[in-house]
C-alpha atoms as a PDB file:
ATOM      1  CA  UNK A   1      -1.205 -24.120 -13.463  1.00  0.00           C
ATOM      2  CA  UNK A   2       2.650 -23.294 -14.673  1.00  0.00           C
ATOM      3  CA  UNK A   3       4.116 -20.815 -13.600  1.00  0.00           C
ATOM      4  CA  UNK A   4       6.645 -18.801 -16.341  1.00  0.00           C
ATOM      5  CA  UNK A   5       9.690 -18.818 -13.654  1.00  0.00           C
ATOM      6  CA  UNK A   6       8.637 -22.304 -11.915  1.00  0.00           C
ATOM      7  CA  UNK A   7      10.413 -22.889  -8.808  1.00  0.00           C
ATOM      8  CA  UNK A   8      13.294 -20.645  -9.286  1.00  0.00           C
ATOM      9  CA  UNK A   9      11.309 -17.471  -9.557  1.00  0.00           C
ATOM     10  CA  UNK A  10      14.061 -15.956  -6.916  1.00  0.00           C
ATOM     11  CA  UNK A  11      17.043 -17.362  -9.026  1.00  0.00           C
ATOM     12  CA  UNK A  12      15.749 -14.848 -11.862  1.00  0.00           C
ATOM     13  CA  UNK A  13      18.414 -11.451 -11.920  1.00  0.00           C
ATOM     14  CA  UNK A  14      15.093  -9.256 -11.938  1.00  0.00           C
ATOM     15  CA  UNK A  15      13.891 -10.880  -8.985  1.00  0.00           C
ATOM     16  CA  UNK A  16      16.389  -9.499  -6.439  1.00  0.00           C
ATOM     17  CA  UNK A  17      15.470  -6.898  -3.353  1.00  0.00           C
ATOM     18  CA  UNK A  18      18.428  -4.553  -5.326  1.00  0.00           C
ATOM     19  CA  UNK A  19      16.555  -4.776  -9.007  1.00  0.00           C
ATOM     20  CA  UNK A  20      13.396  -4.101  -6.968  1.00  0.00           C
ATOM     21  CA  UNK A  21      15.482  -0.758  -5.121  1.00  0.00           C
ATOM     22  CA  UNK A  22      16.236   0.328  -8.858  1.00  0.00           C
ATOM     23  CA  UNK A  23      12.706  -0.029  -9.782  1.00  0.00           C
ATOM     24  CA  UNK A  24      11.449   1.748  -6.865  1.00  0.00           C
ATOM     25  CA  UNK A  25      13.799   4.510  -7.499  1.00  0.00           C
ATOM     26  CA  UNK A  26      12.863   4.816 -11.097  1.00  0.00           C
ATOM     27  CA  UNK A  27       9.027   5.317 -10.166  1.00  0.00           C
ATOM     28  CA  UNK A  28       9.902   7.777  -7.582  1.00  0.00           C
ATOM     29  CA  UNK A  29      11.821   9.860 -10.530  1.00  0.00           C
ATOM     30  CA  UNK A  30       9.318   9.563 -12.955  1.00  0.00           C
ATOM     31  CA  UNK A  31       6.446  10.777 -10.425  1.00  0.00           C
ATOM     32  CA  UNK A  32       8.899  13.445  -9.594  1.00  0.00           C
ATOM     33  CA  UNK A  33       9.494  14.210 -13.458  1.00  0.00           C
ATOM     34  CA  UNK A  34       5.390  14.150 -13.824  1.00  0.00           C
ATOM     35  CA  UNK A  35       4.994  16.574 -10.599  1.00  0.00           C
ATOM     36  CA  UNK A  36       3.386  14.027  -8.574  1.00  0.00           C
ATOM     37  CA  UNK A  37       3.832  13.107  -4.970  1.00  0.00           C
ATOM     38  CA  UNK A  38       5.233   9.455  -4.279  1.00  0.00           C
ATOM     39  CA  UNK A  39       6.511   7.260  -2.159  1.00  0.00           C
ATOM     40  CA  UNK A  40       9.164   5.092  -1.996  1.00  0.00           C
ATOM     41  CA  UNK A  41       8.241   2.070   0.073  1.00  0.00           C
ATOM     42  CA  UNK A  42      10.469  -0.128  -0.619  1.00  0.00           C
ATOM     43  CA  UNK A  43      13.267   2.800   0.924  1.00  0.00           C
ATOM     44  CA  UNK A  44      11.010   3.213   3.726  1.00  0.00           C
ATOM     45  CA  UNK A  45      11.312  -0.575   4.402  1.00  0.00           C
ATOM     46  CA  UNK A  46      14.549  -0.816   3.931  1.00  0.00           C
ATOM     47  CA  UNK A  47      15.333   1.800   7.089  1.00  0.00           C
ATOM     48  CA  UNK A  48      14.318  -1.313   9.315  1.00  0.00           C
ATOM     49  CA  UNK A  49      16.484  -4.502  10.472  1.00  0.00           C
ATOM     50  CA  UNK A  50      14.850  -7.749   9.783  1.00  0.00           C
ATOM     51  CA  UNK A  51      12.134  -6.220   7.569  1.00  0.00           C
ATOM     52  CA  UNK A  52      11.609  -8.802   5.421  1.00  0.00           C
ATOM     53  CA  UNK A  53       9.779 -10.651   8.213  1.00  0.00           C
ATOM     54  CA  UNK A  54       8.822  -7.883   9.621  1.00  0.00           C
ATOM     55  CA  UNK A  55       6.844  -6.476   7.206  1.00  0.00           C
ATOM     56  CA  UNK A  56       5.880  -9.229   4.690  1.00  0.00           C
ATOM     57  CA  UNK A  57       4.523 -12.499   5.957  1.00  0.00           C
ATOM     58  CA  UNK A  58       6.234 -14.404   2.967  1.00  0.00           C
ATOM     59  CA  UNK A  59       8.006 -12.337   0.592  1.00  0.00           C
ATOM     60  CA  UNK A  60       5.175 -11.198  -0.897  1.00  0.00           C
ATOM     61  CA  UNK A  61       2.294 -10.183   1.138  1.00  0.00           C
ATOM     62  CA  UNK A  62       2.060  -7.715   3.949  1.00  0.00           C
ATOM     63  CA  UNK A  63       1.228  -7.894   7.532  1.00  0.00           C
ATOM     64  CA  UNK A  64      -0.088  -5.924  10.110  1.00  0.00           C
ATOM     65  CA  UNK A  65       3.465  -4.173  10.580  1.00  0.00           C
ATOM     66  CA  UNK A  66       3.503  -3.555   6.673  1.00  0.00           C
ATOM     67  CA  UNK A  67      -0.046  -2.630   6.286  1.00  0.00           C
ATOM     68  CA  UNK A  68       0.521   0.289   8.905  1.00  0.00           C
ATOM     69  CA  UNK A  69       3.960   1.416   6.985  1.00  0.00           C
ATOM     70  CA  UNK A  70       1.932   1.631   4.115  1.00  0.00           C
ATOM     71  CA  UNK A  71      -1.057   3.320   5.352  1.00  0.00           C
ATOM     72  CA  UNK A  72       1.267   5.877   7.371  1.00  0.00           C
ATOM     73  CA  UNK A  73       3.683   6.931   4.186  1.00  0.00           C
ATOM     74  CA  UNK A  74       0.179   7.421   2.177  1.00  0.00           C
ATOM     75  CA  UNK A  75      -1.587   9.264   5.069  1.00  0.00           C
ATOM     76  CA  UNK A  76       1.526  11.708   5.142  1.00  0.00           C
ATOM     77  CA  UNK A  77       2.229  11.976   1.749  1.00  0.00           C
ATOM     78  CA  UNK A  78      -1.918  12.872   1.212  1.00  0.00           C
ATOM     79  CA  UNK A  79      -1.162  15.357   4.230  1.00  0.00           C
ATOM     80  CA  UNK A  80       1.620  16.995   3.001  1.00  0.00           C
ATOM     81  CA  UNK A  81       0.381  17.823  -0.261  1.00  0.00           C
ATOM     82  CA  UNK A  82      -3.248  18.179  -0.303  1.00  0.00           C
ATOM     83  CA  UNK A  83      -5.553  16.883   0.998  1.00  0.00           C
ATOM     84  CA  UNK A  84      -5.717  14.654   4.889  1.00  0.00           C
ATOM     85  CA  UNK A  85      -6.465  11.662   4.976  1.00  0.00           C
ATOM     86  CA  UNK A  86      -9.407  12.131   7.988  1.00  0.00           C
ATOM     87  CA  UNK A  87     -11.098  14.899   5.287  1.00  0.00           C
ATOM     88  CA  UNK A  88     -11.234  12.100   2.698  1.00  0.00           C
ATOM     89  CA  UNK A  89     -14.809  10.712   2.026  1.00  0.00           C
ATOM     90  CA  UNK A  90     -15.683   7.115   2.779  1.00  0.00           C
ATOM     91  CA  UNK A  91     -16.828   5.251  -0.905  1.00  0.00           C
ATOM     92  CA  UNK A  92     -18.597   3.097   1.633  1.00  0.00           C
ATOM     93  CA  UNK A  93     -19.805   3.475   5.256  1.00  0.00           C
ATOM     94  CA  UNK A  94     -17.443   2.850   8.031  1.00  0.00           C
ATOM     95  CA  UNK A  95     -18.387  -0.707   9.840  1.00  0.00           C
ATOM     96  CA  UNK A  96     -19.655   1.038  12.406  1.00  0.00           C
ATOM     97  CA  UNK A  97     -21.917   2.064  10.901  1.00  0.00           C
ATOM     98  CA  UNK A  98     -22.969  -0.970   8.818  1.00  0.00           C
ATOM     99  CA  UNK A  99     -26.403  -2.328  10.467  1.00  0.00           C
ATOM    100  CA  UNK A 100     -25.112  -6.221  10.726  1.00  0.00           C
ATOM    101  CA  UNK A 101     -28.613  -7.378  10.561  1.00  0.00           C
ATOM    102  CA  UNK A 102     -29.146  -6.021   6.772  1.00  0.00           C
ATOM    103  CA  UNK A 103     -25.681  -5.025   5.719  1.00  0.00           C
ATOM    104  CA  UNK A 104     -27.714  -4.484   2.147  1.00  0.00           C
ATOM    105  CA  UNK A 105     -28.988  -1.551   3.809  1.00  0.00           C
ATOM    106  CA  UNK A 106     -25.766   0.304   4.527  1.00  0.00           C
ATOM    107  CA  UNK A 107     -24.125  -0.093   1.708  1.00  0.00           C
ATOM    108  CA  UNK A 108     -26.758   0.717  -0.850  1.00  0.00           C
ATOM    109  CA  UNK A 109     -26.803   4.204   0.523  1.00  0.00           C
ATOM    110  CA  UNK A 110     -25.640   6.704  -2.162  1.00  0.00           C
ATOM    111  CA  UNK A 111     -23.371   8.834  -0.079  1.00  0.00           C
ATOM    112  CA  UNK A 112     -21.380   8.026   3.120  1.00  0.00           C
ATOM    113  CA  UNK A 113     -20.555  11.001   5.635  1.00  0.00           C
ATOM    114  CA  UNK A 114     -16.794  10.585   6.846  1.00  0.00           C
ATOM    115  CA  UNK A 115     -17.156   9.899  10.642  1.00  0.00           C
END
């Protein structure tokens, strides 16, 4: 497989944490603009030292420290303007409830009750 920026993907200008801050700021505007709530995670991030191995386990993907950054801004931002994130419905059951000996079961069921 190539790859259009090869092995100097980070040596590219658009490829810098600052072109990703302008990005992140033009989003925010434009959601703003639109009337719809956002969130800057890439700010949030930035408010902690050593974040980029604290929250991403190699540049790119997140771990459990950045999963839980993102699931709090969302769960507050939901909050905040409409609608909480524990009133949400679940698309499929919780694994709780999944019966592990026929998982088909559980998650043929039309409509899951939020726990």
């Amino acid at each position: 497989m190539e790859y259009v920026y090869g092995e100097k993907a980070m040596e590219q200008p658009e490829r810098t944490n600052e072109m990703s801050g302008v990005y992140a700021s033009q989003c925010v505007e434009l959601a703003r603009e639109l009337g719809f709530p956002s969130i800057s995670l890439w700010a949030k991030m930035q408010e902690t030292e050593g974040w980029q191995k604290k929250f991403f386990s190699d540049g790119l993907h997140l771990t459990e420290e950045g999963n839980a950054v993102v699931y709090r801004e969302v769960e507050r931002v939901l909050t905040e303007t409409w609608l909480p994130a524990s009133e949400l419905p679940y698309d499929f059951p919780h694994h709780s409830q999944i019966d592990w000996k026929n998982p088909e079961k559980s998650l043929q069921q039309q409509q899951c009750s939020s726990i």
